[in-house]
N, C-alpha and C. Protein backbone atom coordinates (compact mmCIF):
# COMPACT_ATOMS: atom_id res chain seq x y z
N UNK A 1 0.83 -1.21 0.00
CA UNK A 1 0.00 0.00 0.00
C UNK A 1 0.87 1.26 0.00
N UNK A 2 2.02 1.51 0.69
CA UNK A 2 2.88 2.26 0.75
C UNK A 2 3.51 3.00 -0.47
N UNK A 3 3.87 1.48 -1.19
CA UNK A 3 4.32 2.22 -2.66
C UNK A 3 3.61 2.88 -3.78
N UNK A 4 2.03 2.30 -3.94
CA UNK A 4 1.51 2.40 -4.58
C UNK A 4 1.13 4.49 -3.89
N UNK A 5 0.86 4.55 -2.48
CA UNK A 5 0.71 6.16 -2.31
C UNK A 5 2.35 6.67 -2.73
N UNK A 6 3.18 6.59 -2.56
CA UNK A 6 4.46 7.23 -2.85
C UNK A 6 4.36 7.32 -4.60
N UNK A 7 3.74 6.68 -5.49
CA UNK A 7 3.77 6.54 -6.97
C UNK A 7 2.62 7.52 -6.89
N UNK A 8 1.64 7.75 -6.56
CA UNK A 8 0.35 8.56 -6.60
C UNK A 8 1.02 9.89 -6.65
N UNK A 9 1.44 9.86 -5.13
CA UNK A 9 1.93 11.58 -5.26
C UNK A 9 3.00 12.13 -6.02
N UNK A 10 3.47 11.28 -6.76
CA UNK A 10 5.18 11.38 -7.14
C UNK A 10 4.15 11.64 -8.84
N UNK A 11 3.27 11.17 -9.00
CA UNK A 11 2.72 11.41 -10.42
C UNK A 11 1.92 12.55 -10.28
N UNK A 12 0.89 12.99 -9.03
CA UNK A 12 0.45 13.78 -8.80
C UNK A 12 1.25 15.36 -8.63
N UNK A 13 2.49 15.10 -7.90
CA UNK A 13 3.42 16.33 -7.85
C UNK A 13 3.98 16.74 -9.28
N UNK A 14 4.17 15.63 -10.02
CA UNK A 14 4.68 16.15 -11.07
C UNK A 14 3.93 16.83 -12.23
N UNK A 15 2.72 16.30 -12.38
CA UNK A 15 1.38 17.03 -13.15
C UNK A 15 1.40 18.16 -12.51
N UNK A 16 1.36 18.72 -11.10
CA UNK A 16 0.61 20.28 -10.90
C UNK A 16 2.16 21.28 -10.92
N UNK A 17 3.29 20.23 -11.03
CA UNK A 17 4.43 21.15 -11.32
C UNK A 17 4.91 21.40 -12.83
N UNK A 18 3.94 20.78 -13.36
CA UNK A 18 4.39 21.03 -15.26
C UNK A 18 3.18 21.60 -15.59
N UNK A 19 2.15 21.76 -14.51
CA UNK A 19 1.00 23.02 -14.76
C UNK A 19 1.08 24.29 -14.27
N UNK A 20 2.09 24.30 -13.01
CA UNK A 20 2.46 25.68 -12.62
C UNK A 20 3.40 26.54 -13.26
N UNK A 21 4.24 25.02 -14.06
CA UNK A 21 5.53 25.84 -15.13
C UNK A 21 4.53 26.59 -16.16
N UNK A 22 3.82 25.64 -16.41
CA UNK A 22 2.75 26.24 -18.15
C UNK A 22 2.11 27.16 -17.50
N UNK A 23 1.52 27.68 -16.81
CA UNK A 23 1.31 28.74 -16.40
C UNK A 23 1.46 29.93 -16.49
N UNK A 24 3.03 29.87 -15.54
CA UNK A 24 4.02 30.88 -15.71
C UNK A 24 4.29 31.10 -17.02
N UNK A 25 4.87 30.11 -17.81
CA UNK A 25 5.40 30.74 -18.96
C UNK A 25 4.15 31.40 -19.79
N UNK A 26 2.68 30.63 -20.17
CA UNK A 26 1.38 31.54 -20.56
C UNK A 26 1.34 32.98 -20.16
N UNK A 27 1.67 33.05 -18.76
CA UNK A 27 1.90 34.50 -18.37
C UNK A 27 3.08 34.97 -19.09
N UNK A 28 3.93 34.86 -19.04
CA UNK A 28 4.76 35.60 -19.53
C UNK A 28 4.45 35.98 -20.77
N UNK A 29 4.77 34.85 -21.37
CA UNK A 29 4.41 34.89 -22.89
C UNK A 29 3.15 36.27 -23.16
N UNK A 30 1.80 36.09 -22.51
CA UNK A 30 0.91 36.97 -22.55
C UNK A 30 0.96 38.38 -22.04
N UNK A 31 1.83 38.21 -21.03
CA UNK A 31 2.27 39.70 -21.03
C UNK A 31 3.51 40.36 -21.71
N UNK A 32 4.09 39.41 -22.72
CA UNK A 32 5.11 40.48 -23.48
C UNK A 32 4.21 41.00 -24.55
N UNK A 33 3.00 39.94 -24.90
CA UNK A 33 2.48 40.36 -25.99
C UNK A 33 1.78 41.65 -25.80
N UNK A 34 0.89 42.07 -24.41
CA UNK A 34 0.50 42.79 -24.47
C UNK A 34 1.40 44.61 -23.61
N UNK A 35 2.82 43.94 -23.72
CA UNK A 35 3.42 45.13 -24.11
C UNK A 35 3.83 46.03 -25.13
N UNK A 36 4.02 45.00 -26.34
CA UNK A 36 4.13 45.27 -27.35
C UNK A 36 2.86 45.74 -28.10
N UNK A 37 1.75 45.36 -27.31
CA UNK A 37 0.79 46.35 -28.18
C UNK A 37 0.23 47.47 -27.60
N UNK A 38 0.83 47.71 -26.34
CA UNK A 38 1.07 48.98 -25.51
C UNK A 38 1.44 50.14 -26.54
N UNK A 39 2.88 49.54 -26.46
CA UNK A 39 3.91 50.62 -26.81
C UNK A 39 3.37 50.71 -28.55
N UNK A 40 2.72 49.86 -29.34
CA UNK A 40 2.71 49.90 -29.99
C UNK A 40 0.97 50.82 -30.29
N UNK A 41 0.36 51.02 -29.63
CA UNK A 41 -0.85 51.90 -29.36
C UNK A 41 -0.26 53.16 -28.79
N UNK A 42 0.62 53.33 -28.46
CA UNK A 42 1.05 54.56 -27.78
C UNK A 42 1.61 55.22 -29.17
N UNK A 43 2.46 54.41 -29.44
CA UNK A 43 3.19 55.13 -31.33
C UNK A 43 2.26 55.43 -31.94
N UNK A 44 1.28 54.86 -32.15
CA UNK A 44 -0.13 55.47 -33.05
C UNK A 44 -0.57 56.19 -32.28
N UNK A 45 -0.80 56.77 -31.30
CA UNK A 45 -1.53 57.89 -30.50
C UNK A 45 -0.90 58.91 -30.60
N UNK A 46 0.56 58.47 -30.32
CA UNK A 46 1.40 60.04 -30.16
C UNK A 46 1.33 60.59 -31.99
N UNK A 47 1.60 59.58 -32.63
CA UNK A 47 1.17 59.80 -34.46
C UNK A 47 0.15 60.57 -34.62
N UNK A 48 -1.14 60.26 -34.10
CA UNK A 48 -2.29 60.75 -34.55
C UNK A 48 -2.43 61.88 -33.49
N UNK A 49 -1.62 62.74 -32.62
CA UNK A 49 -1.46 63.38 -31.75
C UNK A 49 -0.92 64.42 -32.61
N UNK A 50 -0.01 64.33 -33.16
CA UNK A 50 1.13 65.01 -33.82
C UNK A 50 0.22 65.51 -35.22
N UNK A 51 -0.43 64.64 -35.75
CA UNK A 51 -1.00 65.36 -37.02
C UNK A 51 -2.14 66.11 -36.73
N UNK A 52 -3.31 65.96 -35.26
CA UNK A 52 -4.16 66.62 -34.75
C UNK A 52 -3.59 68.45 -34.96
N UNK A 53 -2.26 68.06 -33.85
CA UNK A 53 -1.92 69.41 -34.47
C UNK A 53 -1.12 70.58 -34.96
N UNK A 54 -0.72 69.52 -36.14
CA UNK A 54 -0.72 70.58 -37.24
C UNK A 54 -1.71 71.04 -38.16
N UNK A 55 -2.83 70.07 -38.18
CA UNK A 55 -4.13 70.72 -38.39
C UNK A 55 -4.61 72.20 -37.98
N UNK A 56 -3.85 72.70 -36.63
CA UNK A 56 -5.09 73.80 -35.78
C UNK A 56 -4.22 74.47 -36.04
């Protein structure tokens, strides 16, 4: 009975630790993306900022 719980948790630890890695990296991954469309909404703002006015 012993071994069979030591194989449980040893399969169990390793599933929620290759779900906490995928996780993390989803995060990451998802937040570089939405830096880059930060900075990249900011370049079009300050753009469409800049031609506002030379209009006036």
């Amino acid at each position: 009975m012993g071994i069979i719980d030591y194989l449980y948790m040893g399969i169990v630890g390793i599933f929620s630790l290759g779900c906490i890695i995928y996780g993390i990296r989803l995060a990451i991954k998802t937040r570089k993306e939405n830096i880059k469309q930060y900075i990249k909404n900011k370049n079009q703002r300050k753009i469409k900022f800049e031609n506002n006015g030379t209009k006036h």
